[in-house]
N, C-alpha and C. Protein backbone atom coordinates (compact mmCIF):
# COMPACT_ATOMS: atom_id res chain seq x y z
N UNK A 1 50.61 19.39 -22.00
CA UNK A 1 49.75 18.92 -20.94
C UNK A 1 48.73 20.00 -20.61
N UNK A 2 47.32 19.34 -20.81
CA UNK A 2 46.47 20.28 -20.10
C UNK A 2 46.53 20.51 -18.41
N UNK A 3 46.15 22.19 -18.43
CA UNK A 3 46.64 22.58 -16.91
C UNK A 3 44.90 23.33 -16.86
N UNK A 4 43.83 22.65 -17.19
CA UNK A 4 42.77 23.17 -16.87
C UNK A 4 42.23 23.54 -15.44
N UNK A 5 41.50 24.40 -14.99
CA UNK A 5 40.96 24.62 -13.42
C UNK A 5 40.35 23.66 -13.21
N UNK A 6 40.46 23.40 -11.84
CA UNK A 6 39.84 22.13 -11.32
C UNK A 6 38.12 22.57 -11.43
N UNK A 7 37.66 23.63 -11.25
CA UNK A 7 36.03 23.79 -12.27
C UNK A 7 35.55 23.25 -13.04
N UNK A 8 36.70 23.50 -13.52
CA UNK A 8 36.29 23.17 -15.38
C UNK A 8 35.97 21.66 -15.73
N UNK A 9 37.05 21.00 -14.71
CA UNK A 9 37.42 19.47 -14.62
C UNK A 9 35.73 18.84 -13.97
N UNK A 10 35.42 19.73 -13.09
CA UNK A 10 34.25 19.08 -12.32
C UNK A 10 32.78 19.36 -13.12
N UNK A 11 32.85 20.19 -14.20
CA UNK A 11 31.68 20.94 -15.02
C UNK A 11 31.25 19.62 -15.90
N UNK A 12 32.58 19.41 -16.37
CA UNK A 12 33.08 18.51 -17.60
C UNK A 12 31.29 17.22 -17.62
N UNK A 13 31.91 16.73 -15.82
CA UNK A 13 30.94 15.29 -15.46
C UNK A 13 29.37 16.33 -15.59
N UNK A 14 28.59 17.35 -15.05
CA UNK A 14 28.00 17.69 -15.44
C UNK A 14 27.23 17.41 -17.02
N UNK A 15 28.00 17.47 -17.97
CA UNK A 15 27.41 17.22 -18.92
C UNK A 15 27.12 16.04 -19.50
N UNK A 16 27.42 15.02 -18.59
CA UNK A 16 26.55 13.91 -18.85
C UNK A 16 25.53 13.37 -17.77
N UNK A 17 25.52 14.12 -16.85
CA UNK A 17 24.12 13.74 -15.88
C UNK A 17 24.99 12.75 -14.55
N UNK A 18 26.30 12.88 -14.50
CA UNK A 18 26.41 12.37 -13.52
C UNK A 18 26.22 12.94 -11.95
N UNK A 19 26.10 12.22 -10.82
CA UNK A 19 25.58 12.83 -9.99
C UNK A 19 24.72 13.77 -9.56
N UNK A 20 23.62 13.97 -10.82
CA UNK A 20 22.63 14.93 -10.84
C UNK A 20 21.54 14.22 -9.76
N UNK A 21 20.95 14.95 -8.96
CA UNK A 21 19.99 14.11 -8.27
C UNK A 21 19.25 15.37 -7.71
N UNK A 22 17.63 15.10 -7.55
CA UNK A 22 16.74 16.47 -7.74
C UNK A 22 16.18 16.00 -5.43
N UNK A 23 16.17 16.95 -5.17
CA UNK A 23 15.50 16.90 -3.72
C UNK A 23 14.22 17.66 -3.56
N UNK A 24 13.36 17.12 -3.09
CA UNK A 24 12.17 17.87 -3.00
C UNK A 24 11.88 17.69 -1.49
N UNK A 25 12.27 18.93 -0.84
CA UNK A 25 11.93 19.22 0.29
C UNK A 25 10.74 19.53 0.76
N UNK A 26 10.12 18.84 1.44
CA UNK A 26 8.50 19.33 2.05
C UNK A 26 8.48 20.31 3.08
N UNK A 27 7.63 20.99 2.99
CA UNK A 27 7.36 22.08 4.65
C UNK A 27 7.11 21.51 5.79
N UNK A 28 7.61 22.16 6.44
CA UNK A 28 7.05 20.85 8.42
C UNK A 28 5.80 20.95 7.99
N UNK A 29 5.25 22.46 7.87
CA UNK A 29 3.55 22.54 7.89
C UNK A 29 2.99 21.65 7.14
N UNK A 30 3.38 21.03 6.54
CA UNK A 30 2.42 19.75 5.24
C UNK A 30 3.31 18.40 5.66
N UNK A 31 3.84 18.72 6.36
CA UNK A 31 4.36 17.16 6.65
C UNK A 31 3.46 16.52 7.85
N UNK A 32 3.94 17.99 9.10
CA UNK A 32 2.36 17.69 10.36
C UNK A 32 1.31 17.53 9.69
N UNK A 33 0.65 17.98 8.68
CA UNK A 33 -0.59 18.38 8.19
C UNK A 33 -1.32 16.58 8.11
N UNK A 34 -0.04 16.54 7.22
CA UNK A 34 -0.64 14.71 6.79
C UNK A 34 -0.39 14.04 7.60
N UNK A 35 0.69 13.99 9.12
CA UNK A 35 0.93 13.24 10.23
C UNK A 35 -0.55 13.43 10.75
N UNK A 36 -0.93 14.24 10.48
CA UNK A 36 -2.81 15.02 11.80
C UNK A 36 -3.60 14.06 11.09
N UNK A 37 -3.59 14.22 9.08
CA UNK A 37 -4.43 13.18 8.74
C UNK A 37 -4.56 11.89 8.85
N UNK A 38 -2.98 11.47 8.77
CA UNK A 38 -2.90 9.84 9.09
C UNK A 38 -3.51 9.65 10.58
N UNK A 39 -3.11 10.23 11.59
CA UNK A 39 -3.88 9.86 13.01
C UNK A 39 -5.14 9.97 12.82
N UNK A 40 -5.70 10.85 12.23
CA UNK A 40 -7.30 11.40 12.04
C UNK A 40 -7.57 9.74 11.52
N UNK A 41 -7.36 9.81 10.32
CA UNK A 41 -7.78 8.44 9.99
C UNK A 41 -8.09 7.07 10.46
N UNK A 42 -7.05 7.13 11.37
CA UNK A 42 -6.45 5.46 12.01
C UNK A 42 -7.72 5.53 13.19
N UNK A 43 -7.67 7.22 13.93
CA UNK A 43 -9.03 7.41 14.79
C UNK A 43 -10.19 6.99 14.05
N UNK A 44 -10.52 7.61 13.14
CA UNK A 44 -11.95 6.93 12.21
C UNK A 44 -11.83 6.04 12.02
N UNK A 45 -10.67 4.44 11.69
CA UNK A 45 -10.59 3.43 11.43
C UNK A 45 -11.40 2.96 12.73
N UNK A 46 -10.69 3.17 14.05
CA UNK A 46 -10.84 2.46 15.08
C UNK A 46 -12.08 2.60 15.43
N UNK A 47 -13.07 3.91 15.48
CA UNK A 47 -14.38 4.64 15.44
C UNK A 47 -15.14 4.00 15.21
N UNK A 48 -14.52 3.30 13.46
CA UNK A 48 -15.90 2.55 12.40
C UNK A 48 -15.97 1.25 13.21
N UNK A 49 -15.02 0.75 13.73
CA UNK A 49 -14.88 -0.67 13.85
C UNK A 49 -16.19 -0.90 15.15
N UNK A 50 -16.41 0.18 15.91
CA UNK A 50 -17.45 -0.36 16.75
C UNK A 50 -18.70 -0.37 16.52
N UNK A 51 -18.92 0.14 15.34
CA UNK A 51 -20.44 0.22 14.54
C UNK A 51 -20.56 -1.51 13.65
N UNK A 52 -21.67 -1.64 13.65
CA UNK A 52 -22.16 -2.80 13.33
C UNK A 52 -22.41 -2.75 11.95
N UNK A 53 -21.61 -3.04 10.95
CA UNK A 53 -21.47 -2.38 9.32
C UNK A 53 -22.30 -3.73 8.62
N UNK A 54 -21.97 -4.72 9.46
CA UNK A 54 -22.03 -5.98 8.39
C UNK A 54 -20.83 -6.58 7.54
N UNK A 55 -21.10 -6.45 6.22
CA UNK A 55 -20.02 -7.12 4.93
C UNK A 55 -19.24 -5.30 4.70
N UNK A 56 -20.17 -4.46 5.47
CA UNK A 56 -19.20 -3.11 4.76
C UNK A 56 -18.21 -2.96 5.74
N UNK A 57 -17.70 -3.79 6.59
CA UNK A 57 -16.95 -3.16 7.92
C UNK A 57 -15.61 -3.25 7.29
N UNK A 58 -15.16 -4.55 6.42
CA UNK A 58 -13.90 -4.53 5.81
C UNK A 58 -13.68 -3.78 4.49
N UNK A 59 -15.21 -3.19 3.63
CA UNK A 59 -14.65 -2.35 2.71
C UNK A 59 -14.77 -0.65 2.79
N UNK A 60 -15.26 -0.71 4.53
CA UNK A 60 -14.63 1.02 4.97
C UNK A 60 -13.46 0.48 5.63
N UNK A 61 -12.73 -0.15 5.81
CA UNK A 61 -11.70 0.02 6.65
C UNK A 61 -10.65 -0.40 5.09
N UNK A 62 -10.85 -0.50 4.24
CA UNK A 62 -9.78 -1.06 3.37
C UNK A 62 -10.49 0.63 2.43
N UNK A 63 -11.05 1.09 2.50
CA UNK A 63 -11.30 2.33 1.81
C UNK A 63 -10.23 3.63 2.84
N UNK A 64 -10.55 3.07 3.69
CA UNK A 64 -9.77 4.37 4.96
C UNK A 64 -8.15 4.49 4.91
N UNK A 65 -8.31 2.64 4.59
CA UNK A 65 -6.45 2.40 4.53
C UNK A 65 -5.69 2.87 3.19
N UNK A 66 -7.00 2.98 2.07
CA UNK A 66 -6.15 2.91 0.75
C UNK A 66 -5.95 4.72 0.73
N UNK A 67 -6.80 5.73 1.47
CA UNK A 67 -6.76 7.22 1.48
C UNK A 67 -5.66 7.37 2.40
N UNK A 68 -5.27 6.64 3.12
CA UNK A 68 -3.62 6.38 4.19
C UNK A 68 -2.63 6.16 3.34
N UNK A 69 -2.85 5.28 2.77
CA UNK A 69 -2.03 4.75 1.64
C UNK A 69 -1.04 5.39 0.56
N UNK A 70 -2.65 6.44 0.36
CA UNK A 70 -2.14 7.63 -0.64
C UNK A 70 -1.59 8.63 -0.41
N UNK A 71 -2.14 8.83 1.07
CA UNK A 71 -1.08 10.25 1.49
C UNK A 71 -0.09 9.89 1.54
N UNK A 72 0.59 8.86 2.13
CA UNK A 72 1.90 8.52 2.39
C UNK A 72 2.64 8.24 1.15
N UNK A 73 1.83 8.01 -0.28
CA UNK A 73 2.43 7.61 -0.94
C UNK A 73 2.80 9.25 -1.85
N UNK A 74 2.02 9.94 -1.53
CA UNK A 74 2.34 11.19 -2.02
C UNK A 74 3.49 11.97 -1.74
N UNK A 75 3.13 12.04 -0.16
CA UNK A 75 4.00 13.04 0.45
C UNK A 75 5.23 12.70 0.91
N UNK A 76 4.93 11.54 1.82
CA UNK A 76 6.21 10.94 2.12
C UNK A 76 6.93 9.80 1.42
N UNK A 77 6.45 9.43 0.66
CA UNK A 77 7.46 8.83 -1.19
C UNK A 77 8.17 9.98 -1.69
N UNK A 78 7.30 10.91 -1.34
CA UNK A 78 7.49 12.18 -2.63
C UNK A 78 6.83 11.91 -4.33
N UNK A 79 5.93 11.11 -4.14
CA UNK A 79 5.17 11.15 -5.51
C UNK A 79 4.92 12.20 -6.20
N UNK A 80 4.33 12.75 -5.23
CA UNK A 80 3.62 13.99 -5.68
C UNK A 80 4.88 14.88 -7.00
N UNK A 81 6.17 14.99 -6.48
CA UNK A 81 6.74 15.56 -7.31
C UNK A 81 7.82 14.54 -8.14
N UNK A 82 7.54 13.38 -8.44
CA UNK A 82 8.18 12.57 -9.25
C UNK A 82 7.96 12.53 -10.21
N UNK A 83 9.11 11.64 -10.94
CA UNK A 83 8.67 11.76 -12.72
C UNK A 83 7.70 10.90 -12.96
N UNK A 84 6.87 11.32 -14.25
CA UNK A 84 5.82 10.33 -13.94
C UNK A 84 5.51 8.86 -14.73
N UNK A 85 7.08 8.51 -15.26
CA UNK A 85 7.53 7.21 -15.52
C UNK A 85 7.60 6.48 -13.96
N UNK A 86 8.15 7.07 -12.78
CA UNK A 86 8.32 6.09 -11.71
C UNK A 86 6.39 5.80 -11.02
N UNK A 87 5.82 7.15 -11.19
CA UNK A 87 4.53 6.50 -10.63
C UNK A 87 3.83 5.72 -11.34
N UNK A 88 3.94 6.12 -12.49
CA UNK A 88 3.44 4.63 -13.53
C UNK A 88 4.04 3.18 -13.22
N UNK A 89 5.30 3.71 -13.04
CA UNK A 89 5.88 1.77 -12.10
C UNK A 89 5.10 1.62 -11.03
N UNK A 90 5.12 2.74 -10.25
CA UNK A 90 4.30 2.35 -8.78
C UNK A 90 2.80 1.73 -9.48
N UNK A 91 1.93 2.52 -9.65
CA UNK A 91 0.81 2.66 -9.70
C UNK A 91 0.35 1.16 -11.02
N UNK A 92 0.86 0.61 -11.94
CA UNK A 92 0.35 -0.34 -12.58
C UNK A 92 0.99 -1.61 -11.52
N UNK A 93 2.25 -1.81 -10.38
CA UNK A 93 2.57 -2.36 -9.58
C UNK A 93 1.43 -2.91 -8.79
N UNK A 94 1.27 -2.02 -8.51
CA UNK A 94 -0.10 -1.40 -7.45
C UNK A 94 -1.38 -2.19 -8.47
N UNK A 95 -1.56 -1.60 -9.16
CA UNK A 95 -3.37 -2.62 -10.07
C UNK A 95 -2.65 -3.97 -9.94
N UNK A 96 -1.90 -4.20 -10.70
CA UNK A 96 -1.39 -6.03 -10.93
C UNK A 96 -1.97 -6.38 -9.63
N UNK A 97 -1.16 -6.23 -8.66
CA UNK A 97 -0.93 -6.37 -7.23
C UNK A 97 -2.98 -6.85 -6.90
N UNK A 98 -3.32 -6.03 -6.71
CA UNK A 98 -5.41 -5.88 -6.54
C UNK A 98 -5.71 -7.35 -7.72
N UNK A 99 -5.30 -7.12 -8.84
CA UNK A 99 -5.68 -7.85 -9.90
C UNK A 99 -5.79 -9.24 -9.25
N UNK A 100 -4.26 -9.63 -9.19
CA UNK A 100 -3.75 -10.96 -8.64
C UNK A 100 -4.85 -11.37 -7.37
N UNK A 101 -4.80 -10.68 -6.78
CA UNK A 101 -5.72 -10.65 -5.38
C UNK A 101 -7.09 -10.97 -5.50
N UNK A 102 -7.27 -9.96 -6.30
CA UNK A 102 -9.19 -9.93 -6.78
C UNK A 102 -9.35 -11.23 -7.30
N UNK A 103 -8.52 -12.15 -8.79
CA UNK A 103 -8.35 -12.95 -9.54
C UNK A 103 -8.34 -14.56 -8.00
N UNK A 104 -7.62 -14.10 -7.04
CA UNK A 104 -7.77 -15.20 -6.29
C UNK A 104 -9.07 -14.86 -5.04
N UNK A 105 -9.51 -14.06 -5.28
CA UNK A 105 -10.96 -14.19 -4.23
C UNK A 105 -11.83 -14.34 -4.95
N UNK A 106 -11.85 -14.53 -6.63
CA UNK A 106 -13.22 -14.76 -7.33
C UNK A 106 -13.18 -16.34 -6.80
N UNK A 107 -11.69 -16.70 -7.27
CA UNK A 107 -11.82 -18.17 -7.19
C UNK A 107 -12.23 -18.80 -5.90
N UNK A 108 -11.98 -18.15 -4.70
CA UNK A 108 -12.08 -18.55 -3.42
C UNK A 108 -13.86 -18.72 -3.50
N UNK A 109 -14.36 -17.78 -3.68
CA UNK A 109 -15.75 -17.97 -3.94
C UNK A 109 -16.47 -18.69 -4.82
N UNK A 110 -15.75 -19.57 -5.84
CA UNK A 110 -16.42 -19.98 -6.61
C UNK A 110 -16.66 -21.18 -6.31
N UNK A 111 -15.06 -21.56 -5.25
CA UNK A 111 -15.15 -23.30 -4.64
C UNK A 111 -15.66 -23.59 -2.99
N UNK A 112 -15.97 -21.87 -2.71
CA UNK A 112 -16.68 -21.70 -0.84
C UNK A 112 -17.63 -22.43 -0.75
N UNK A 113 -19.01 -22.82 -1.50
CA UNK A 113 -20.19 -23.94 -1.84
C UNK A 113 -19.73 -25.55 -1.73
N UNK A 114 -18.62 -25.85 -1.89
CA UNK A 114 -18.00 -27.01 -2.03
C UNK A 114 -17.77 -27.55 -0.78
N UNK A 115 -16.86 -26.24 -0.27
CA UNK A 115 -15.84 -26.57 0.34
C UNK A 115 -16.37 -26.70 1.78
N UNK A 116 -17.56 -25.74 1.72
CA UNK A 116 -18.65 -25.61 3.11
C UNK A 116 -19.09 -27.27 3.07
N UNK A 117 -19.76 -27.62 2.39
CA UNK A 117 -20.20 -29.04 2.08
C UNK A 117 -19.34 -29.94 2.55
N UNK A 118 -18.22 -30.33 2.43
CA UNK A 118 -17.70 -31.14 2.39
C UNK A 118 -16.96 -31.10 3.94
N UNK A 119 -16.46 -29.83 4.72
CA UNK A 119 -16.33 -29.46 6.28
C UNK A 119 -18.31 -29.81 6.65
N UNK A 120 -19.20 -29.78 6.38
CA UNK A 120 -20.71 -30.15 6.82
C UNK A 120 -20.53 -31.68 6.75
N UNK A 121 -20.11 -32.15 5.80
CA UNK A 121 -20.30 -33.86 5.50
C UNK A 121 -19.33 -34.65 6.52
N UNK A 122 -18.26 -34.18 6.93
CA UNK A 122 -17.23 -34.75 8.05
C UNK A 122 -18.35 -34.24 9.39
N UNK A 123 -18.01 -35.50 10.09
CA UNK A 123 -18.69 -35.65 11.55
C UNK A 123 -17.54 -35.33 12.35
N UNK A 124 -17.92 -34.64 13.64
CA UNK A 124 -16.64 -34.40 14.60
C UNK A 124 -16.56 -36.03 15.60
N UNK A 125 -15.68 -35.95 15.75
CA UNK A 125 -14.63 -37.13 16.69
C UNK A 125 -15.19 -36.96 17.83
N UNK A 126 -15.56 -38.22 18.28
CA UNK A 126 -16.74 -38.16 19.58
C UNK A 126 -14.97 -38.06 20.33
N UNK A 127 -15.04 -37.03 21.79
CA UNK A 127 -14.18 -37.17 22.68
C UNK A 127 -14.72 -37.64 23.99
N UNK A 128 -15.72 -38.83 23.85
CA UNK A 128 -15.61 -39.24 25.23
C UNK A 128 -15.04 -40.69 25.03
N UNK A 129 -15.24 -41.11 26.00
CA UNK A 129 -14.31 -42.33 25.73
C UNK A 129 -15.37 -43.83 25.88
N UNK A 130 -14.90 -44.54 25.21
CA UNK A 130 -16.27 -45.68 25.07
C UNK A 130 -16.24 -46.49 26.38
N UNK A 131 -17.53 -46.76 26.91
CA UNK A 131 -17.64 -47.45 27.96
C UNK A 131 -16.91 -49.30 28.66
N UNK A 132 -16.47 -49.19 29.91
CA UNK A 132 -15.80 -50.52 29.62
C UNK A 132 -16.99 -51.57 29.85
């Protein structure tokens, strides 16, 4: 009977990767850092919104959100130090995701001419009531 040290016994699982798991600890200082930027941001979100942009008001505020987006996806995912098989899951997730989206607002626009027309061609419902 083997009478090996219980070390030896626990080394053993080591060599196949069990329970291996990597931690990447951040500094407070870069954790506040990007908490200051995310508020900074959300302040400039709210900032832009009272300026009169036009058609650009939703693509600075979807530009502001996607630089939010990223910090968080960096720092507090921990991207930044991941393998870079999982950000490739994230990140082609992520295009599909826009793709699908983009792919259904071409179409939204292609049938908006129609669809305006046809809400123009319906008359609204008289609400008074007909005389006796």
């Amino acid at each position: 009977m083997d009478t090996a040290p219980a070390a030896d016994a626990h080394s053993a699982h080591d060599e196949h990767g069990h329970g291996e798991f990597h931690v990447h600890v951040m500094p407070i200082p870069v954790l506040l850092g990007v908490f200051v930027a995310l508020l900074g941001l959300t302040a400039l979100t709210v900032w832009s919104s009272t300026f009169p942009l036009g058609s650009w008001d939703v693509t600075l505020a979807m530009l502001i959100a996607t630089v939010k987006a990223l910090l968080i996806c960096l720092f507090f995912m921990h991207m930044l130090h991941d393998k870079p098989l999982n950000v490739m899951a994230f990140l082609s997730s992520i295009i599909f995701m826009a793709l699908f989206i983009g792919l259904a607002l071409s179409d939204y626009g292609e049938y908006k001419p129609e669809v305006d027309a046809w809400d123009s061609s319906r008359s609204p419902q008289s609400t008074t009531a007909p005389a006796p």
